[in-house]
N, C-alpha and C. Protein backbone atom coordinates (compact mmCIF):
# COMPACT_ATOMS: atom_id res chain seq x y z
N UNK A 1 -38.70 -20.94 -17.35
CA UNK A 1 -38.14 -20.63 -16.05
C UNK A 1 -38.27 -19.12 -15.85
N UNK A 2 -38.79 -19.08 -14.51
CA UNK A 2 -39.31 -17.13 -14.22
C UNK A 2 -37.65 -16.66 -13.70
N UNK A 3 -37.75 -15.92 -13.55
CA UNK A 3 -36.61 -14.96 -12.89
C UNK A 3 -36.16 -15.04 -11.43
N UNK A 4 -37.44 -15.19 -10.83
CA UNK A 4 -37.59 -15.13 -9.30
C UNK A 4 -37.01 -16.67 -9.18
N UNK A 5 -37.37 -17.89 -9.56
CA UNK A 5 -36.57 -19.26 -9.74
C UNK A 5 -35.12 -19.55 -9.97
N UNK A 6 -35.09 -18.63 -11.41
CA UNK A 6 -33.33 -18.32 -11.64
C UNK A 6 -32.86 -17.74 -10.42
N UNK A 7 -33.03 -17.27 -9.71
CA UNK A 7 -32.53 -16.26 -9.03
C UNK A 7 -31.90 -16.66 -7.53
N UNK A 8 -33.08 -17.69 -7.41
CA UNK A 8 -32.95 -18.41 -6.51
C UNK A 8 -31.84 -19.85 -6.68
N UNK A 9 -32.17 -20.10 -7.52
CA UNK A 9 -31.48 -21.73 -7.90
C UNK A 9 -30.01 -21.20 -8.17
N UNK A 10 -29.64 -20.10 -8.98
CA UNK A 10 -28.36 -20.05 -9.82
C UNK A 10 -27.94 -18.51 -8.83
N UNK A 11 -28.37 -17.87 -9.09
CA UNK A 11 -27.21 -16.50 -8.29
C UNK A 11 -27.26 -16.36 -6.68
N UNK A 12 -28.29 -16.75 -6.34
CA UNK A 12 -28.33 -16.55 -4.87
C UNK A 12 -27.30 -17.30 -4.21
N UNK A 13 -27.42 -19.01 -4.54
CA UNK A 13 -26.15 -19.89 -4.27
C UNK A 13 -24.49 -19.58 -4.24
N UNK A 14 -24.42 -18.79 -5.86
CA UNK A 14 -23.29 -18.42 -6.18
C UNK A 14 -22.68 -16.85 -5.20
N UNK A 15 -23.66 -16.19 -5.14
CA UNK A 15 -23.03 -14.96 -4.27
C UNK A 15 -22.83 -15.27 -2.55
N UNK A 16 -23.53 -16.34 -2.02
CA UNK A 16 -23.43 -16.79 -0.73
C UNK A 16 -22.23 -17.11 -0.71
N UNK A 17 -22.09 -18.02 -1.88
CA UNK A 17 -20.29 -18.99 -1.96
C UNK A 17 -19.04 -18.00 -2.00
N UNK A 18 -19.52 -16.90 -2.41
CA UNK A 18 -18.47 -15.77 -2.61
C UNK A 18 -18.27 -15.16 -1.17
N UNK A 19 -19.42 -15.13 -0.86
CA UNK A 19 -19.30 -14.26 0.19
C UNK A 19 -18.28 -15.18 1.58
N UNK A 20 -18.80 -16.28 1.55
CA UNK A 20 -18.39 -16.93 2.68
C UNK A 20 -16.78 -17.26 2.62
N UNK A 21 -16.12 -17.64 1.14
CA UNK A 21 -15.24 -18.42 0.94
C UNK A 21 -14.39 -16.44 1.29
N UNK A 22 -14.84 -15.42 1.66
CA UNK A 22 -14.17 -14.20 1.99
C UNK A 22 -13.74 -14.13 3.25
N UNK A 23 -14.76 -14.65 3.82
CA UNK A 23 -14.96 -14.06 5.32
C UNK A 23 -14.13 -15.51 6.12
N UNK A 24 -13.89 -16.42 5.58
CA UNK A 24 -13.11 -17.65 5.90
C UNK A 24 -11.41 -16.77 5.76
N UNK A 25 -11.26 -16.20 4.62
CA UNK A 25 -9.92 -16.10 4.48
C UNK A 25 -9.67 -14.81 5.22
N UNK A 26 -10.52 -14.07 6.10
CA UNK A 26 -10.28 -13.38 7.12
C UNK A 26 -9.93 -13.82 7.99
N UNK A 27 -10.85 -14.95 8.61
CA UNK A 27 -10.27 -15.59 9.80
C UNK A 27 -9.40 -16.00 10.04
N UNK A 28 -8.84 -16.69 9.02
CA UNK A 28 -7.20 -17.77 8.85
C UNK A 28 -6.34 -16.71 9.38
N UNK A 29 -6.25 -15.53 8.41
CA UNK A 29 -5.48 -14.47 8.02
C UNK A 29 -5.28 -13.69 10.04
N UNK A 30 -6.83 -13.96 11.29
CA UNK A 30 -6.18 -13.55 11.98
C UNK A 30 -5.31 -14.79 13.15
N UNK A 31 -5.77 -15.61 12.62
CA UNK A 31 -5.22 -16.98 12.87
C UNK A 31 -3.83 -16.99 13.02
N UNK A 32 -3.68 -16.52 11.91
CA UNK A 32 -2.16 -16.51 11.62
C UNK A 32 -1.55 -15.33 12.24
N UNK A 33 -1.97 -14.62 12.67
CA UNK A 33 -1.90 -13.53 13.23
C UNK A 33 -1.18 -13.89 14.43
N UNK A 34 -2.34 -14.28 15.06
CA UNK A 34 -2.58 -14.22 16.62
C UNK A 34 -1.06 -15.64 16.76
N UNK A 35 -0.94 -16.83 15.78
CA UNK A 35 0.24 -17.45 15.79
C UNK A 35 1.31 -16.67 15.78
N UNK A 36 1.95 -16.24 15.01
CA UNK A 36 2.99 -15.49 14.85
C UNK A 36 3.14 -14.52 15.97
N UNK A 37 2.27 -13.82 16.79
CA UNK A 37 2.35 -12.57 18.04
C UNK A 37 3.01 -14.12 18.69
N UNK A 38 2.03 -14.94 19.07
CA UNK A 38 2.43 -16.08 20.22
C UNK A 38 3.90 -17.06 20.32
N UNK A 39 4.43 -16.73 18.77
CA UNK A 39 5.73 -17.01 18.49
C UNK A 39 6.81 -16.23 19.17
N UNK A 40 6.04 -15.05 18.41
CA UNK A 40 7.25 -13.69 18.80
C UNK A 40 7.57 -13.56 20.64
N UNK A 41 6.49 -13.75 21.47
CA UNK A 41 6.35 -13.70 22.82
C UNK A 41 7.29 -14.66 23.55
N UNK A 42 6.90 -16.00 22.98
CA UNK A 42 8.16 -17.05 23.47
C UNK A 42 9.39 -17.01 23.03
N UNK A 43 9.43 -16.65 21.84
CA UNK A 43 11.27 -16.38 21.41
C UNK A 43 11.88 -14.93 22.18
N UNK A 44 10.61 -13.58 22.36
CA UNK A 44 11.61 -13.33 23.08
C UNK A 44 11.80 -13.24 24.44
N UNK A 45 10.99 -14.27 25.04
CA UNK A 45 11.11 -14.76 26.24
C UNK A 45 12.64 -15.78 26.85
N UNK A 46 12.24 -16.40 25.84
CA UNK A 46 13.61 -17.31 25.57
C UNK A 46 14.69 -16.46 25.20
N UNK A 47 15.18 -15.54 24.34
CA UNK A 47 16.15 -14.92 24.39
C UNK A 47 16.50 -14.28 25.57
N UNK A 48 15.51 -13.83 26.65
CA UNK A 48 15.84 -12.73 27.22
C UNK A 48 16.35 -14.27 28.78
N UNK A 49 15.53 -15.10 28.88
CA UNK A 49 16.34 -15.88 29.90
C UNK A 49 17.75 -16.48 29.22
N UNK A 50 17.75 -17.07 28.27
CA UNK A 50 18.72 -17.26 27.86
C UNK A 50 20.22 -16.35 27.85
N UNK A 51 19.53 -15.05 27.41
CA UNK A 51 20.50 -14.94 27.51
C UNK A 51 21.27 -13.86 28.43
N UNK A 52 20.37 -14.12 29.78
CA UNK A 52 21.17 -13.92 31.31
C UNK A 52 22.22 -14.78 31.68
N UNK A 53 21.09 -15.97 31.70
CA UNK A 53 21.92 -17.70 31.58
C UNK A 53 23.31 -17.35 30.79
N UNK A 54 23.54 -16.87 29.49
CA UNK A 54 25.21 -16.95 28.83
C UNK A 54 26.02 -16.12 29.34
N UNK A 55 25.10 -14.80 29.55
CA UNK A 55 25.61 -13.85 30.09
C UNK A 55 26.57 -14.50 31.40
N UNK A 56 26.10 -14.92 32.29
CA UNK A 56 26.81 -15.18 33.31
C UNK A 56 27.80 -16.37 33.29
N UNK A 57 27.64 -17.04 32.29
CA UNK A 57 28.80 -18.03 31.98
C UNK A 57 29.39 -17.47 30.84
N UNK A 58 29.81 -16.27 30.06
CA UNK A 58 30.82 -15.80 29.50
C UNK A 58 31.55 -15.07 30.75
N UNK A 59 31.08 -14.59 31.61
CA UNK A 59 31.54 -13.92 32.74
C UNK A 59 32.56 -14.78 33.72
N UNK A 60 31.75 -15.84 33.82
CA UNK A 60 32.94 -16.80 34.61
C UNK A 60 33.83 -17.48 34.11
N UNK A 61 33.57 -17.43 32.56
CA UNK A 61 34.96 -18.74 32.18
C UNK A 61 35.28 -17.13 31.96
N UNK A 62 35.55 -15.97 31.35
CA UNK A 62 36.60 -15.21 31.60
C UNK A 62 37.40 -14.74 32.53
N UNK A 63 36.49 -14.85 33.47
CA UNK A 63 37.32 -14.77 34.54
C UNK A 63 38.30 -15.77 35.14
N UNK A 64 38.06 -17.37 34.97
CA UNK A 64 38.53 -18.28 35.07
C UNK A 64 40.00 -18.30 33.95
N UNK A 65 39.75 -17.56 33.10
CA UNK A 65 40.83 -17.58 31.68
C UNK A 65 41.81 -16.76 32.30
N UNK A 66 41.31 -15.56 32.83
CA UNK A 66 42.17 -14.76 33.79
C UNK A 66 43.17 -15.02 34.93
């Protein structure tokens, strides 16, 4: 077996596999990213209506307590 054969059959395969199984765990990584921003946006969307919404009903039953 020549070199140029090895080279081809056994390392070329193996450094592709390296390379790719890298550039996969980039993507996830902005995957997860871009999830978590899209989390953060609706919770504090939801906090911020929400909590007008309580806001104004701690306001009236105190006043009602009054």
């Amino acid at each position: 077996m020549d070199l140029i054969s090895y080279w081809q059959g056994t390392v070329a395969p193996y450094i592709r596999a390296r390379f790719a199984a890298k550039s996969e765990r980039g993507a996830s990584l902005v995957e997860y990213a871009l999830l978590v921003a899209l989390i953060a946006v609706v919770c504090i969307v939801a906090v911020t209506l929400l909590g007008k919404n309580a806001s104004s009903k701690f306001s009236s039953v105190g006043s009602a307590v009054q």
